[in-house]
C-alpha atoms as a PDB file:
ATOM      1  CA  UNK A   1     118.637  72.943 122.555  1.00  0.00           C
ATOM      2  CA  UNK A   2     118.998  69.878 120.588  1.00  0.00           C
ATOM      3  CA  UNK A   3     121.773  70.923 118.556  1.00  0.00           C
ATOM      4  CA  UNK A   4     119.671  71.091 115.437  1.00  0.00           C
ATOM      5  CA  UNK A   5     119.828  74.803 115.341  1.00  0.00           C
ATOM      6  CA  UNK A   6     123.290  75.096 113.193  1.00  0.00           C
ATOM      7  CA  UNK A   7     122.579  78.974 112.014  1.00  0.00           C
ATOM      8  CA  UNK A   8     122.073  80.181 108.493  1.00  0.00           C
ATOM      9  CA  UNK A   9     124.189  79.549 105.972  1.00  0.00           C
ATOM     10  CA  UNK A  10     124.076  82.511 103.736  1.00  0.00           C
ATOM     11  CA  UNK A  11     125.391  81.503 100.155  1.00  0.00           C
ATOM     12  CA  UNK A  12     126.388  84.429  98.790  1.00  0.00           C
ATOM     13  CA  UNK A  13     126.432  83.514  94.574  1.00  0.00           C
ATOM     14  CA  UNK A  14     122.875  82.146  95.426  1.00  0.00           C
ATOM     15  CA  UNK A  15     121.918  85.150  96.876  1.00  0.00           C
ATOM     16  CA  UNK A  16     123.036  87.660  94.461  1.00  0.00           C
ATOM     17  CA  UNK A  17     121.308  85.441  91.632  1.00  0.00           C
ATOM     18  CA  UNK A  18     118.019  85.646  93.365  1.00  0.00           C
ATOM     19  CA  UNK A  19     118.420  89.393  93.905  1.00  0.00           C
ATOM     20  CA  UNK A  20     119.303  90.310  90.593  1.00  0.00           C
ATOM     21  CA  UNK A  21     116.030  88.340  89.052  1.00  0.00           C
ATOM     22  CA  UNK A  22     114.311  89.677  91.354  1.00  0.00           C
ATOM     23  CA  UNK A  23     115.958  93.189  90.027  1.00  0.00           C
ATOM     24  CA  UNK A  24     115.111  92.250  86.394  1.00  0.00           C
ATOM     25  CA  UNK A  25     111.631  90.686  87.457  1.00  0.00           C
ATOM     26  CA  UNK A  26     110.745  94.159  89.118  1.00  0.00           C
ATOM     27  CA  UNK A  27     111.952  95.659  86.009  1.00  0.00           C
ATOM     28  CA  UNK A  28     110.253  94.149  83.982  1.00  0.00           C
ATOM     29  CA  UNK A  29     107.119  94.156  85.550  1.00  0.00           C
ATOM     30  CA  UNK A  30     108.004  98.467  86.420  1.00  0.00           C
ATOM     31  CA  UNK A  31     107.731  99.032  82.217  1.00  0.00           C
ATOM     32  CA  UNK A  32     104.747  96.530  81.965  1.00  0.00           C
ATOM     33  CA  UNK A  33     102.534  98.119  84.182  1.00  0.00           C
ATOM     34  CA  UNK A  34     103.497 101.815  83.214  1.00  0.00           C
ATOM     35  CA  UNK A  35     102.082 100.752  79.700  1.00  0.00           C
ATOM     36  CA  UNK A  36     100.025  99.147  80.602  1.00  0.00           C
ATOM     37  CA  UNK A  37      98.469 102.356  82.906  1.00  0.00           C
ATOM     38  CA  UNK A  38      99.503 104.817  80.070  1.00  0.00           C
ATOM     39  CA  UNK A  39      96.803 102.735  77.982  1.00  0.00           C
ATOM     40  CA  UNK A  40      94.178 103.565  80.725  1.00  0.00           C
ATOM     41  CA  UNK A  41      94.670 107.171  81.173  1.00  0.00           C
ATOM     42  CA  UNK A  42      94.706 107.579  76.803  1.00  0.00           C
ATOM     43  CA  UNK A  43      91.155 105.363  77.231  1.00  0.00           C
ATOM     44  CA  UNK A  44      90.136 107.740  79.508  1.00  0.00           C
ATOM     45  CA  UNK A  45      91.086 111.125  77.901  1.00  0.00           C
ATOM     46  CA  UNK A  46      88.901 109.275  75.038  1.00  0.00           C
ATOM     47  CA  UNK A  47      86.183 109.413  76.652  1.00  0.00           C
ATOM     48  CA  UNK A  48      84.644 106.456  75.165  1.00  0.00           C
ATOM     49  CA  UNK A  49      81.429 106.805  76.898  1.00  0.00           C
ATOM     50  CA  UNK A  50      80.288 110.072  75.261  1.00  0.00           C
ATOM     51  CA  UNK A  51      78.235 113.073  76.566  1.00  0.00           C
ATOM     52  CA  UNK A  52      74.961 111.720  76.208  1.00  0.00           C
ATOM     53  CA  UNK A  53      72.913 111.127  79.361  1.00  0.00           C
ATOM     54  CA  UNK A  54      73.623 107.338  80.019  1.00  0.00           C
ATOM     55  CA  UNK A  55      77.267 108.121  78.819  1.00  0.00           C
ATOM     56  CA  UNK A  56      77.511 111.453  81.350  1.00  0.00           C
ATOM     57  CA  UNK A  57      76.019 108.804  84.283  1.00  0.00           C
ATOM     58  CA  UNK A  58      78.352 105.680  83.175  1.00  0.00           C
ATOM     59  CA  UNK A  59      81.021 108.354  83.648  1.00  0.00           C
ATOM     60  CA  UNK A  60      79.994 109.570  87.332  1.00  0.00           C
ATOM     61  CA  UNK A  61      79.740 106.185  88.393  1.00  0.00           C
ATOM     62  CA  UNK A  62      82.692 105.013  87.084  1.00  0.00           C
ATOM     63  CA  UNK A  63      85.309 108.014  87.612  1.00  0.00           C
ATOM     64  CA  UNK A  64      83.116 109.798  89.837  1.00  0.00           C
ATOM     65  CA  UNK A  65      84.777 108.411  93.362  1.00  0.00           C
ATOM     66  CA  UNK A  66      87.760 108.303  91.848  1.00  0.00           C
ATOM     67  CA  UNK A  67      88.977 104.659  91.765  1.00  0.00           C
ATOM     68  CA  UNK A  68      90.656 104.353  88.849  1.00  0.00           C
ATOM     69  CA  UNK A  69      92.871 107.531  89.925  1.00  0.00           C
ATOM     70  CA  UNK A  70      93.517 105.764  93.271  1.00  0.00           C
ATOM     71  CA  UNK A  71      93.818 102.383  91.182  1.00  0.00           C
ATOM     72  CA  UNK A  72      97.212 103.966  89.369  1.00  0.00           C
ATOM     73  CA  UNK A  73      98.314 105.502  92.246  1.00  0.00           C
ATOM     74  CA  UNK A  74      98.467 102.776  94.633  1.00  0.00           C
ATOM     75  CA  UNK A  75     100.341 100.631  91.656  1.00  0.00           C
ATOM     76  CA  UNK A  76     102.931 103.384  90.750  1.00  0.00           C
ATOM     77  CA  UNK A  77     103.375 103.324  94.773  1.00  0.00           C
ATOM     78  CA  UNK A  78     103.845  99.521  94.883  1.00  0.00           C
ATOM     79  CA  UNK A  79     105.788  99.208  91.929  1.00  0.00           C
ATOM     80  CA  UNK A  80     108.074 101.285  93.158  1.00  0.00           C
ATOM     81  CA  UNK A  81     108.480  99.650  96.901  1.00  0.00           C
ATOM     82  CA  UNK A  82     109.069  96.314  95.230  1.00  0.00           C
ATOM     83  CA  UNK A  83     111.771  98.075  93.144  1.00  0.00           C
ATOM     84  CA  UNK A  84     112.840  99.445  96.356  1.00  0.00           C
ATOM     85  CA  UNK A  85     112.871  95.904  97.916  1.00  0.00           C
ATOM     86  CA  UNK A  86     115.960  94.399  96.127  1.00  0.00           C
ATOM     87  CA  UNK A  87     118.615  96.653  96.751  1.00  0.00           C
ATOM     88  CA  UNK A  88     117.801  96.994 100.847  1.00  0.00           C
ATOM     89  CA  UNK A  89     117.485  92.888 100.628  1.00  0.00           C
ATOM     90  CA  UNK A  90     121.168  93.280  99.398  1.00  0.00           C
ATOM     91  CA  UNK A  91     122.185  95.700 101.999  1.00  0.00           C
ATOM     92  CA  UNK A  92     120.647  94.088 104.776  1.00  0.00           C
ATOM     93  CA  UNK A  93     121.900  90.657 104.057  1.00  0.00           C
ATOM     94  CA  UNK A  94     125.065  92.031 103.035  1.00  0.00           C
ATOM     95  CA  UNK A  95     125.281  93.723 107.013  1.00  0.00           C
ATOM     96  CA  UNK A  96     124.475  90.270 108.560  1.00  0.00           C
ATOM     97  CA  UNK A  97     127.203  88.398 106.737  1.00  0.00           C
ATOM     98  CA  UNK A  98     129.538  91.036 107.771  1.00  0.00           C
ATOM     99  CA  UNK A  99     128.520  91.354 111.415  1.00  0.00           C
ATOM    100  CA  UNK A 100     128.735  87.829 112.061  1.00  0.00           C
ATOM    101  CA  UNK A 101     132.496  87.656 110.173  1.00  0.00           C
ATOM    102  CA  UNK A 102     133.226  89.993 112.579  1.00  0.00           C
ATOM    103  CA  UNK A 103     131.979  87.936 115.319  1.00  0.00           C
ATOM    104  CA  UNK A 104     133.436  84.411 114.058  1.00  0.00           C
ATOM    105  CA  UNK A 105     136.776  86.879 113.977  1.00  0.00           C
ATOM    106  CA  UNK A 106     136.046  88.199 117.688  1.00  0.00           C
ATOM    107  CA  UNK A 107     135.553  84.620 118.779  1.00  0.00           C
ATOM    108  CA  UNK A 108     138.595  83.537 117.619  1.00  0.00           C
ATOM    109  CA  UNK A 109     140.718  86.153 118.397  1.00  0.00           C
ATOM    110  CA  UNK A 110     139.083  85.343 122.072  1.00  0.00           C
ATOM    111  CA  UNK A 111     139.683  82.002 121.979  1.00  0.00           C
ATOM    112  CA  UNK A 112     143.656  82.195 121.665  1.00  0.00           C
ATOM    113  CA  UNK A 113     144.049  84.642 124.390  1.00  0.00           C
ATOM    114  CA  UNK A 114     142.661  81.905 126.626  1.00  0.00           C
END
């Protein structure tokens, strides 16, 4: 080594700033996109295209794999990981700072009974 490599330094009010915007970010963007999704699903109880023939083969094409059901439930999914995301950040970080205070504490306590 080259004595470069000093660790991490772990600073704990900057940490628990970025974790609590990213906690209100997540938030945020949580209530965004469930309006935003409620608006598709009304649109599509509306049935905008009609019942005609073109409006019965718009409809097949455009619900008939269904995409936009998959669409919603792959974003409910991800919202919810990246809500998920912030508190185990917090726990894991949280673990690290207090395994290695334990093992500054072993070190030390080591180093006087030499």
């Amino acid at each position: 080594m080259n004595g470069l490599n000093r660790g991490v330094l772990v600073s704990k009010l900057e940490f628990y700033r970025g974790v609590s915007v990213w906690n209100t970010t997540v938030t945020d963007m949580e209530v965004t996109y469930h309006e935003r999704m409620a608006e598709i699903e009304e649109l599509h109880a509306a049935a905008p295209w009609g019942d005609g023939t073109e409006g019965l083969a718009f409809h097949r094409s455009y619900l008939g794999d269904g995409a936009p059901t998959t669409l919603l439930d792959n974003g409910k999914h991800t919202i919810r990981q990246l809500a998920d995301l912030g508190p185990r950040v917090r726990k894991g970080v949280e673990n690290l700072v207090g395994t290695d205070t334990a093992i500054a504490e072993n070190v030390r306590n080591s180093v006087r009974e030499v």
